[in-house]
N, C-alpha and C. Protein backbone atom coordinates (compact mmCIF):
# COMPACT_ATOMS: atom_id res chain seq x y z
N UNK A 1 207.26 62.16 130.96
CA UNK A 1 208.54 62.41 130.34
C UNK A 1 209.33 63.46 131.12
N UNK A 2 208.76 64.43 131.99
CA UNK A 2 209.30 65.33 132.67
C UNK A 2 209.85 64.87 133.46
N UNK A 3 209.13 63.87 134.40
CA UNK A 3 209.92 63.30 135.39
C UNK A 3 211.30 63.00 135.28
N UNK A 4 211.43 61.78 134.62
CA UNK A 4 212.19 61.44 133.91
C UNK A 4 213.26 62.27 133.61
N UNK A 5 213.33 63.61 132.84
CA UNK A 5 213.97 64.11 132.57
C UNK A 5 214.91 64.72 133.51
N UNK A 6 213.77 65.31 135.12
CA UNK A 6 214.24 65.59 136.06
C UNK A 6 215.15 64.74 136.89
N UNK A 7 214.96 63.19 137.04
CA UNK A 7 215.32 62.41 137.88
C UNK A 7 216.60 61.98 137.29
N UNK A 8 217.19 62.52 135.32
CA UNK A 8 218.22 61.83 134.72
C UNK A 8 219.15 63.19 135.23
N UNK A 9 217.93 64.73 135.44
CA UNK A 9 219.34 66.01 136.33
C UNK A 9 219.89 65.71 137.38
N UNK A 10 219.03 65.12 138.59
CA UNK A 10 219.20 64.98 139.72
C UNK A 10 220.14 64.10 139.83
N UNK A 11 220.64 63.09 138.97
CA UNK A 11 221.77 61.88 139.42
C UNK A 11 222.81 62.72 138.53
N UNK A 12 222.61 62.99 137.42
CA UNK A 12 223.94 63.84 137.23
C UNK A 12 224.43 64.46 138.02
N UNK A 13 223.80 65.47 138.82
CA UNK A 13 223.97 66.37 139.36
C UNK A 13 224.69 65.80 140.64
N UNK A 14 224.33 65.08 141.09
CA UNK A 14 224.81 63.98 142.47
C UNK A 14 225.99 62.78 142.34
N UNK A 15 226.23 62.91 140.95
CA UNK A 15 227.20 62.28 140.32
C UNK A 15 228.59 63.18 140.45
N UNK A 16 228.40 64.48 139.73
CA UNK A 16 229.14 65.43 139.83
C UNK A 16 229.51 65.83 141.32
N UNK A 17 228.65 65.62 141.99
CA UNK A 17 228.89 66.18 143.45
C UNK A 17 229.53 65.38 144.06
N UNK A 18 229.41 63.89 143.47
CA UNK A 18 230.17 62.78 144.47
C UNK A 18 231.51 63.29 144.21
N UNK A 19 232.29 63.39 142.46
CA UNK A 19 233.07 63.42 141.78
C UNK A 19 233.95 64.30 142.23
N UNK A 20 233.61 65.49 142.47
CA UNK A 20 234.03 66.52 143.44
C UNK A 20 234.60 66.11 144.92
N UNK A 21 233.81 65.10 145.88
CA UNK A 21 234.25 65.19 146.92
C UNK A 21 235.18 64.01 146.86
N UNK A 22 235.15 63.07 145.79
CA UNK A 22 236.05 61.69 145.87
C UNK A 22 237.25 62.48 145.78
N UNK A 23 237.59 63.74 144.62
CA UNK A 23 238.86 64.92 144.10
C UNK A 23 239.57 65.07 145.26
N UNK A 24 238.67 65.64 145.94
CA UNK A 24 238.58 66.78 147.02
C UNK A 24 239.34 65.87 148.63
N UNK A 25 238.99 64.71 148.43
CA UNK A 25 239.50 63.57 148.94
C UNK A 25 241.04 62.92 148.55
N UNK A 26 240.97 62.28 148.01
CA UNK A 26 242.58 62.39 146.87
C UNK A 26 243.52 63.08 146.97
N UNK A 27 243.11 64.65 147.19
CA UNK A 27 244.36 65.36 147.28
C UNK A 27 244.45 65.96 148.51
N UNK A 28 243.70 65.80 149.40
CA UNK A 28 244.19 65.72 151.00
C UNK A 28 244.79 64.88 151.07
N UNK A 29 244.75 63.51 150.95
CA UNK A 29 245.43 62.47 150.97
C UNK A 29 246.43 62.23 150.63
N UNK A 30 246.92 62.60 149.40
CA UNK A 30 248.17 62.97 148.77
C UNK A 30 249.18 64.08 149.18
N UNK A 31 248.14 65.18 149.57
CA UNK A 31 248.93 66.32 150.21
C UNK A 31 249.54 65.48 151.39
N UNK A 32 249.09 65.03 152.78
CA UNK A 32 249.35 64.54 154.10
C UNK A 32 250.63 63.81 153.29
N UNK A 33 251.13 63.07 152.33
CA UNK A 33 252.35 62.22 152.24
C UNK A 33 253.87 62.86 152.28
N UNK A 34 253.95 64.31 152.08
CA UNK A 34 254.78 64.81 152.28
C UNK A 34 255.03 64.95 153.59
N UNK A 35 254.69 65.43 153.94
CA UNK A 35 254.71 65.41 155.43
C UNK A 35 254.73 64.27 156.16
N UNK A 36 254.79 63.05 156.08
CA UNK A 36 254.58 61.86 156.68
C UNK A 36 255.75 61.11 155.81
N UNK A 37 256.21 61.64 155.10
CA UNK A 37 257.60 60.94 154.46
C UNK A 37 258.81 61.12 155.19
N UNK A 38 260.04 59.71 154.84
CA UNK A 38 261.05 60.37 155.75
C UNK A 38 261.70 61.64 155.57
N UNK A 39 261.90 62.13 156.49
CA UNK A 39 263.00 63.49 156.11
C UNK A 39 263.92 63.42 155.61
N UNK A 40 264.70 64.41 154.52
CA UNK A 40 265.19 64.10 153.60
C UNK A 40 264.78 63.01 151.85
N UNK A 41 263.68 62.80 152.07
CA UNK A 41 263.22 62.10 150.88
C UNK A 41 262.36 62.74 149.95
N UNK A 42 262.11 62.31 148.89
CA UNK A 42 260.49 62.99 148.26
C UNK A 42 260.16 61.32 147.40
N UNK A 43 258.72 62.38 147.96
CA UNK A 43 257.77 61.30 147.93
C UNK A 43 257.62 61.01 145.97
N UNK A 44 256.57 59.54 145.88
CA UNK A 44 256.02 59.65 144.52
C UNK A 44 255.14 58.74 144.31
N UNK A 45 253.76 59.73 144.01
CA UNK A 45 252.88 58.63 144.59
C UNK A 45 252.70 57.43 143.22
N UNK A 46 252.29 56.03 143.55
CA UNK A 46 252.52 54.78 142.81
C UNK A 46 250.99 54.45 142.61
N UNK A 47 250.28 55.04 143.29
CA UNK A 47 248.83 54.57 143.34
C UNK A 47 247.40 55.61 144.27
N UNK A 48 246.43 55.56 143.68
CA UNK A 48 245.59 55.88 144.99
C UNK A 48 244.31 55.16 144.44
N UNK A 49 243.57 54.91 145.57
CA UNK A 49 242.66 54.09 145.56
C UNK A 49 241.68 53.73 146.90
N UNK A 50 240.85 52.88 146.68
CA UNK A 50 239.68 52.62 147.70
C UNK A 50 240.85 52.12 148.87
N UNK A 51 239.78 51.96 150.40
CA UNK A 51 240.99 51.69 151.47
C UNK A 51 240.10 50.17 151.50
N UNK A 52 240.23 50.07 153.10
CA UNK A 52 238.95 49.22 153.54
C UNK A 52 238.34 49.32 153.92
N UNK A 53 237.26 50.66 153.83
CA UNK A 53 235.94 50.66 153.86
C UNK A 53 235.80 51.97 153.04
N UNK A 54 234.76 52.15 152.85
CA UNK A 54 234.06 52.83 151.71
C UNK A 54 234.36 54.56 152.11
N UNK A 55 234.65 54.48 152.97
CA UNK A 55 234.98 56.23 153.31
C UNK A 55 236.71 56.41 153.34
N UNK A 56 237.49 55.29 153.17
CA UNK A 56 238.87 55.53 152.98
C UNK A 56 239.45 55.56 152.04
N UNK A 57 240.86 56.26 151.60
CA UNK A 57 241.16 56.52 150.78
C UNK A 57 242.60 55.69 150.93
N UNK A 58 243.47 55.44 150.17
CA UNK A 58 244.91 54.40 150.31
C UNK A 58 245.88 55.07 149.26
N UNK A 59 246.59 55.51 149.99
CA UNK A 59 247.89 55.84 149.22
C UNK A 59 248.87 55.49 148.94
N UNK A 60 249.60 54.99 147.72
CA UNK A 60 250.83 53.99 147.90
C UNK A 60 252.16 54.75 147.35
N UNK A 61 252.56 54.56 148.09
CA UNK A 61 254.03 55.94 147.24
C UNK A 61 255.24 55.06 147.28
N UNK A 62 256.35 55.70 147.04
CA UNK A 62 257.59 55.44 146.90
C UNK A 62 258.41 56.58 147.33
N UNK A 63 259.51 56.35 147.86
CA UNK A 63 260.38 57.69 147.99
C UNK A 63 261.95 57.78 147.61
N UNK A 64 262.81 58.71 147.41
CA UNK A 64 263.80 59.03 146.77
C UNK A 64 264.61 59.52 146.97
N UNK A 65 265.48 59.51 147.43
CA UNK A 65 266.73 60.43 148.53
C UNK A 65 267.19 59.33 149.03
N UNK A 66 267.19 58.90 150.42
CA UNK A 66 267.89 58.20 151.35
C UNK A 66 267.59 56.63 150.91
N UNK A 67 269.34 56.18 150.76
CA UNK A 67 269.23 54.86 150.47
C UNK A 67 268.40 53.72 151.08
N UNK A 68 268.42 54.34 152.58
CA UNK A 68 267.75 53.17 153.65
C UNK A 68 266.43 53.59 153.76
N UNK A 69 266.07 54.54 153.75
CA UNK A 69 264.50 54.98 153.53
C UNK A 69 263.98 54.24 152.31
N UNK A 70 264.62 54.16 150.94
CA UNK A 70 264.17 54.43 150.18
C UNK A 70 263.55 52.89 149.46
N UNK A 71 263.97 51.93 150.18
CA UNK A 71 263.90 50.21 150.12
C UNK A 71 262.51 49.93 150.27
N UNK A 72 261.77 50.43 150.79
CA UNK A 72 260.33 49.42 151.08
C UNK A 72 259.31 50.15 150.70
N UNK A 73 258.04 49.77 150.25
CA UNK A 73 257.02 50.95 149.65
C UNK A 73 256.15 51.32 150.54
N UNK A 74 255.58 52.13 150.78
CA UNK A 74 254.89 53.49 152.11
C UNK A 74 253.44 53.35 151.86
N UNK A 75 252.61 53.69 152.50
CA UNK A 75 251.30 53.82 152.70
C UNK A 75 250.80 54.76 153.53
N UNK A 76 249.72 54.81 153.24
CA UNK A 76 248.68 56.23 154.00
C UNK A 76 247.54 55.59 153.84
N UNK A 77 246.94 55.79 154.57
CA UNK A 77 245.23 55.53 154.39
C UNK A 77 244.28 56.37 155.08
N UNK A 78 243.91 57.04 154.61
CA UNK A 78 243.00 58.68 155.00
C UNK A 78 241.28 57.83 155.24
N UNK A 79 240.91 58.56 156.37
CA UNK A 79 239.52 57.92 156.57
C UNK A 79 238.85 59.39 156.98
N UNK A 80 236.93 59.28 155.69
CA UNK A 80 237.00 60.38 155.77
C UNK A 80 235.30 60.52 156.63
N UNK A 81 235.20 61.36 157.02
CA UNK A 81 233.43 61.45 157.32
C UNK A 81 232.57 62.29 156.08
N UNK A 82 231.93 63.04 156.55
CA UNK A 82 230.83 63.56 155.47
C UNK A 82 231.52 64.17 155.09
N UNK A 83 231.38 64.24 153.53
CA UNK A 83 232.00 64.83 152.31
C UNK A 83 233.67 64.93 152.55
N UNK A 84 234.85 65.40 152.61
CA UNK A 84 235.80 65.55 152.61
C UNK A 84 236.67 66.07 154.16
N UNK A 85 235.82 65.79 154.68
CA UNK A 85 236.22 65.69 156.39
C UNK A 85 237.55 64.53 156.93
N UNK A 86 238.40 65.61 156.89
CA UNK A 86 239.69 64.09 157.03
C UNK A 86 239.26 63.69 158.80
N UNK A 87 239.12 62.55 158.94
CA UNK A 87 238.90 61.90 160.56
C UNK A 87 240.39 60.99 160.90
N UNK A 88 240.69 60.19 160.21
CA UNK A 88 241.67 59.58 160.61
C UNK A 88 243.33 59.86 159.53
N UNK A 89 244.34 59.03 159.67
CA UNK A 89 245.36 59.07 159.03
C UNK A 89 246.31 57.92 159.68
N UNK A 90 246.28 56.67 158.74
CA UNK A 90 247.42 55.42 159.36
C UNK A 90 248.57 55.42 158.18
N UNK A 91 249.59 55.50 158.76
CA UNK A 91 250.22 54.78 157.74
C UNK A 91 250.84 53.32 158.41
N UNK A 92 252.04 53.33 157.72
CA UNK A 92 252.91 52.17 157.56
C UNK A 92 253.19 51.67 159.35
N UNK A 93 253.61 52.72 159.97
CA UNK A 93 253.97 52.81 161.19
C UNK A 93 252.81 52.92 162.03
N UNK A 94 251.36 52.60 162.15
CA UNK A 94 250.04 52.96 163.06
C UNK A 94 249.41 54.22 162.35
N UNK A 95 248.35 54.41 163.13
CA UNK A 95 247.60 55.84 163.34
C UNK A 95 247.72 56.72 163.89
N UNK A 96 247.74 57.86 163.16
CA UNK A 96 248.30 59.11 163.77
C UNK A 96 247.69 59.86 165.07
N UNK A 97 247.73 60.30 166.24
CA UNK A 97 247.29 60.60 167.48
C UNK A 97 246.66 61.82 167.09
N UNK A 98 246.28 62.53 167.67
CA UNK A 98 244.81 63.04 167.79
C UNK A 98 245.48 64.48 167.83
N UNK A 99 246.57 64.85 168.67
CA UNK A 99 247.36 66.27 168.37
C UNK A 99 248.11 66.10 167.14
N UNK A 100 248.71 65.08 166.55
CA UNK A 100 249.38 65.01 165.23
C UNK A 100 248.65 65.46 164.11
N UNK A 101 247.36 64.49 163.94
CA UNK A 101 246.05 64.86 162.74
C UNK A 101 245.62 66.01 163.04
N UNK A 102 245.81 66.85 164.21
CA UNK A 102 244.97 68.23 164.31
C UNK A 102 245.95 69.27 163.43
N UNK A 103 247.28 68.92 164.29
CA UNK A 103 248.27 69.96 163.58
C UNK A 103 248.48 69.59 161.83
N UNK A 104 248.34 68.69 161.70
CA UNK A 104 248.30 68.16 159.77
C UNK A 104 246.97 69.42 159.49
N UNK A 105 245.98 68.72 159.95
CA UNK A 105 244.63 69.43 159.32
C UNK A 105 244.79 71.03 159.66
N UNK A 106 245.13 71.59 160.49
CA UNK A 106 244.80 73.10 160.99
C UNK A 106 246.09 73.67 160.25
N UNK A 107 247.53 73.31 160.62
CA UNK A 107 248.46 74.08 160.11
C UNK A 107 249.15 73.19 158.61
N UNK A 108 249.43 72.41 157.93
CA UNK A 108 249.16 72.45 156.51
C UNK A 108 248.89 71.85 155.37
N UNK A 109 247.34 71.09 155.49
CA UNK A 109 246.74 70.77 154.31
C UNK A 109 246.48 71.75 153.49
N UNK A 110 246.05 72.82 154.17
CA UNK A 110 245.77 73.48 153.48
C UNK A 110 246.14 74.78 152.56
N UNK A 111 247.85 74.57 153.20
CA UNK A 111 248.38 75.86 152.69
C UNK A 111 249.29 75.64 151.60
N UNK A 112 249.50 76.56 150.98
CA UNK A 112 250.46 77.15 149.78
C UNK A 112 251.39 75.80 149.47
N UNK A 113 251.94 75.66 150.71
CA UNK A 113 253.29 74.61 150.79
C UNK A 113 252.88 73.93 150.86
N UNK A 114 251.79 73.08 150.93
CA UNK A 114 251.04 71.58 150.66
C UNK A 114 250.44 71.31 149.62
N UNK A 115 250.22 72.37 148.84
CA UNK A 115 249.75 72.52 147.41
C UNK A 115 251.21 72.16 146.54
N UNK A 116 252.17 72.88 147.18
CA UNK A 116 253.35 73.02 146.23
C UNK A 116 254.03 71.72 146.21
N UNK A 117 254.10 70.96 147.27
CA UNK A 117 254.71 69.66 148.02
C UNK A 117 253.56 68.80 147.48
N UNK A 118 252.18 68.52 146.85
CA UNK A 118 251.50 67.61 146.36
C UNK A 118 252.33 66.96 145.46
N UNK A 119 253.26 65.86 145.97
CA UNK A 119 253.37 64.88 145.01
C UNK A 119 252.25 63.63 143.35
N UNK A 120 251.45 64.41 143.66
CA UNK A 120 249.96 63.87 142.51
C UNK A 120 249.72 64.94 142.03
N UNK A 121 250.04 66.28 142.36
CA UNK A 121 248.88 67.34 141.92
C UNK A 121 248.98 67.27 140.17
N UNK A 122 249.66 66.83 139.20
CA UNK A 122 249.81 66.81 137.88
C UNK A 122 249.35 65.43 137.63
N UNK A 123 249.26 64.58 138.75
CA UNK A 123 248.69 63.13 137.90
C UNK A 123 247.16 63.12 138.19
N UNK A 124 246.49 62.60 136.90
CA UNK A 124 244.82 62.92 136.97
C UNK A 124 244.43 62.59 137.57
């Protein structure tokens, strides 16, 4: 019965941990759309969800400002490695080059103004 008991902590516990990094995933992903929107627009995200393969994430937004921007619906698709490691970033227009995703990841996923600019951060 101990076992048992142990092996029903251990998947919780690894449950919770997935739960965390799928989060933790999501809103990198969501954060990067501001920044990858046209200028002059704001974003709003319409969806997020699995990509095509099991480590990507798909973002579907909409945007709001510019009439001619504002006609066709946008995409992101974040591809991630172990735990919340952003590796790639495609949207609508290709994949982002290798100095583009550095400067996203180093100067601002992670700051103040990418928190504030999260178009999702209030949707669950």
């Amino acid at each position: 019965m101990r076992r048992v008991g142990f092996g029903l902590a251990a998947l919780a516990l690894l449950a919770a941990c997935e739960s965390s990094v799928d989060r933790q995933r999501a809103t990198l992903c969501r954060r990067a759309v501001p920044a990858l929107a046209p200028q002059g627009t704001v974003p709003k995200i319409l969806r997020v969800g699995s990509g095509p393969t099991p480590a990507d994430l798909r973002v579907d937004y909409a945007v709001t400002g510019q009439a001619t921007q504002a006609a066709r619906q946008r995409w992101i698709v974040c591809g991630f490695g172990q735990g919340a490691e952003l590796l790639t970033v495609i949207t609508e227009h290709g994949p982002l080059n290798g100095a583009a995703l550095y400067l996203l990841k180093q100067y601002y996923l992670n700051t103040p103004e990418a928190a504030a600019a999260d178009p999702g951060a209030s949707a669950p």
